[in-house]
Protein backbone atom coordinates (compact mmCIF):
# COMPACT_ATOMS: atom_id res chain seq x y z
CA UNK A 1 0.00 0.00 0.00
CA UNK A 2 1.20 3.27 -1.17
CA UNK A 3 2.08 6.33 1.78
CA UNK A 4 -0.72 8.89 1.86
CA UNK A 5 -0.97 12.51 3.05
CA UNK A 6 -3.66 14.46 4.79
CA UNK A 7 -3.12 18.24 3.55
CA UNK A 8 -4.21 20.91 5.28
CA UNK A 9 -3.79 23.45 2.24
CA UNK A 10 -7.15 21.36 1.07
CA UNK A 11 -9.02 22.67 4.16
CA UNK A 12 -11.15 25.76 3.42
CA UNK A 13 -11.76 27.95 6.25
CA UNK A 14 -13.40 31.45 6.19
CA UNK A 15 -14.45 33.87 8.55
CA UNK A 16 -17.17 36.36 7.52
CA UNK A 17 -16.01 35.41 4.08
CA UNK A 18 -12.60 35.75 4.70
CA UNK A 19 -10.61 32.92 3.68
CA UNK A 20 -8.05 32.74 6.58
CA UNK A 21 -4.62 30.89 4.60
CA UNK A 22 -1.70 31.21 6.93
CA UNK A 23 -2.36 28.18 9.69
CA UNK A 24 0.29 27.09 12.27
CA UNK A 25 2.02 24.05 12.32
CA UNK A 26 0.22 21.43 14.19
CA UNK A 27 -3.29 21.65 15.25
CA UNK A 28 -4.16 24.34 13.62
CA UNK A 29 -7.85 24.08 13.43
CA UNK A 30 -9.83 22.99 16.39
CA UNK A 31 -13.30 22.12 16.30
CA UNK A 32 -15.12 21.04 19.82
CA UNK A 33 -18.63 20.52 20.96
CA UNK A 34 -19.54 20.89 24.35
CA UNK A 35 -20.95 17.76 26.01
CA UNK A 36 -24.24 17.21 26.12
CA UNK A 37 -25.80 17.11 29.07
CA UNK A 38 -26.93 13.45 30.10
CA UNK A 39 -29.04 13.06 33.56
CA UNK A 40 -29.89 9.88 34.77
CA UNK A 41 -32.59 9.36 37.59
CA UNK A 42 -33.01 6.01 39.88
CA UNK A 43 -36.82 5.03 40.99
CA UNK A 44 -37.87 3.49 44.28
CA UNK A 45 -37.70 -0.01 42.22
CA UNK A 46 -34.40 0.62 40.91
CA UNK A 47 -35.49 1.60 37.45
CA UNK A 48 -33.45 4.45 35.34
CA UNK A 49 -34.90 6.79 33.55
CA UNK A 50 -32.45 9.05 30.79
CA UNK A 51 -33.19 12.75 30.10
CA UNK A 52 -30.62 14.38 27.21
CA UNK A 53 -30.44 18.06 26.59
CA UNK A 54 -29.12 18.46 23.39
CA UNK A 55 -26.57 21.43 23.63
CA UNK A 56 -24.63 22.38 19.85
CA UNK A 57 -22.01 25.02 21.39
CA UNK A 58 -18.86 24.51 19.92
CA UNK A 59 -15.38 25.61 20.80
CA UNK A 60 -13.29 26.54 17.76
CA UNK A 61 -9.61 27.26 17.62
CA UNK A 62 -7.82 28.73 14.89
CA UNK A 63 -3.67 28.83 15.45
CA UNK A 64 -2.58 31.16 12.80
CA UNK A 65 1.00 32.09 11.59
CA UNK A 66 2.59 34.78 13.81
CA UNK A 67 3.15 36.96 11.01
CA UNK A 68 -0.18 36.31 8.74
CA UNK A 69 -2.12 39.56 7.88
CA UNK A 70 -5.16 36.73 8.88
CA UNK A 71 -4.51 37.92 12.28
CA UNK A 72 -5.27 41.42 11.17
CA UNK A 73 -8.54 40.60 9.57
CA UNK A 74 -9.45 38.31 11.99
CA UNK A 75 -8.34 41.44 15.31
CA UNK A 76 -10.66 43.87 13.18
CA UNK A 77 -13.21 41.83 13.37
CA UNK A 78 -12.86 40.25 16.85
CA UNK A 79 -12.31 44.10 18.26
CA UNK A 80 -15.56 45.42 16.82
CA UNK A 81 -17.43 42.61 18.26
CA UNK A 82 -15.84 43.37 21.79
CA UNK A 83 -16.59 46.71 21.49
CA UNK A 84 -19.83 47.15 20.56
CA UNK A 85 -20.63 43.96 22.52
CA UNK A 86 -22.82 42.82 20.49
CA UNK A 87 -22.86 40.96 17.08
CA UNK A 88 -21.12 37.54 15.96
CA UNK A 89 -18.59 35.99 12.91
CA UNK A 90 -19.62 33.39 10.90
CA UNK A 91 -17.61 30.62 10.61
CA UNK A 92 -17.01 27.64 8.12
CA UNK A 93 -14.57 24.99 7.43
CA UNK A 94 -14.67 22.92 4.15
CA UNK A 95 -12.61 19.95 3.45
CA UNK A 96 -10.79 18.77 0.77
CA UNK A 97 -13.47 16.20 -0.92
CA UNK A 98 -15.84 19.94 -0.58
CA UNK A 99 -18.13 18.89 2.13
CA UNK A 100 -18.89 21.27 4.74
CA UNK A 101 -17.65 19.88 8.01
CA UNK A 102 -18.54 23.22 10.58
CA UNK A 103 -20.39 25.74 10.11
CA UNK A 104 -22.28 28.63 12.34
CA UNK A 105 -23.26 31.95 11.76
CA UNK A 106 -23.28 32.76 15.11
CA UNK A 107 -19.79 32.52 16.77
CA UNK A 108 -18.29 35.33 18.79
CA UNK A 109 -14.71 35.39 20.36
CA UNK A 110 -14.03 34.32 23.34
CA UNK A 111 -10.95 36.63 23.79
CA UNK A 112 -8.36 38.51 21.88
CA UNK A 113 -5.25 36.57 21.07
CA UNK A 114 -2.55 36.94 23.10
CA UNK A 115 0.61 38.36 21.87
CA UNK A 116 3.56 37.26 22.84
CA UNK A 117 7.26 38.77 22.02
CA UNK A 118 9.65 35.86 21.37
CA UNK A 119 12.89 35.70 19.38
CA UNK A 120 11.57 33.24 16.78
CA UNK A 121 8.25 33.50 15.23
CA UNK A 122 5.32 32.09 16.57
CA UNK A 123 1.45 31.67 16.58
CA UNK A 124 -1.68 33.74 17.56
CA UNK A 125 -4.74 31.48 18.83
CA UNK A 126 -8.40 32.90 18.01
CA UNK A 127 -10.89 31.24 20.20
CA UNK A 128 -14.58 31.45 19.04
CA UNK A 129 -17.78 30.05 21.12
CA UNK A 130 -20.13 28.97 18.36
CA UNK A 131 -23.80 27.19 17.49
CA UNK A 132 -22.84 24.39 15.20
CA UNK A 133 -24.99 24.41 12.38
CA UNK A 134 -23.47 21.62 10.58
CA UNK A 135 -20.96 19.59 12.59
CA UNK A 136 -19.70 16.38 11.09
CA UNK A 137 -16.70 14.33 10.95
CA UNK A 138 -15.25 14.86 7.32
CA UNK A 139 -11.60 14.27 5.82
CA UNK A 140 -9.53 15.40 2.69
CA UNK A 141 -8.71 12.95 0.41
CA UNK A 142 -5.52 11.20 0.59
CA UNK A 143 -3.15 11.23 -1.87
């Protein structure tokens, strides 16, 4: 069997309809739901009964190249969220076959990215809380 790769220059991911290009090494994209939350109750006869409430919040974190312009476009946006606080980003990540495996229009930031000073270039992490709209396990093709 021949080697295969998983490319990440497949992945599509835009903000507001900016397509964001300049990832970290690594994880750069991180896409997490919450957990749902699962309650079980006992009866007198030792019976269980399940309740679910379904919750579709997702944590997603974008690591982006220290010195992408990304993290200007994405700061613009992020700081006039914070400061009007109020508003959201809409988010979505395509892979590499073209199906849509995140997407909300309703995310807002969770913070600013931090910036740190080092001698050798780094990585800014965005942080967005979001309502997954579409949340499914996908995958580029390998080649």
């Amino acid at each position: 069997m021949a080697g295969r790769n998983w490319s990440l220059a497949d992945v599509f991911v835009t903000l507001d309809h900016i397509l964001i290009e300049e990832f970290a090494d690594g994880d750069a994209i991180g896409i997490e739901l919450t957990d749902d939350d699962t309650m079980a109750t006992n009866g007198a006869n030792g019976a269980v009964a399940f309740s679910f409430k379904h919750n579709n919040i997702a944590e997603v974190t974008l690591t982006i190249l220290q010195t992408s312009v990304d993290n200007q476009r994405i700061a613009e946006r992020v700081d006039a969220i914070l400061a009007a606080r109020r508003g959201s980003i809409a988010i979505s990540v395509i892979d590499g076959r073209g199906t849509t495996v995140f997407s909300s229009s309703q995310a807002v930031p969770k913070k600013r990215a931090p910036m740190p000073m080092a001698a050798e270039a780094g990585s800014r992490e965005w942080v967005f809380s979001a309502v997954a709209e579409t949340y499914q396990l996908g995958g580029n093709e390998l080649a």
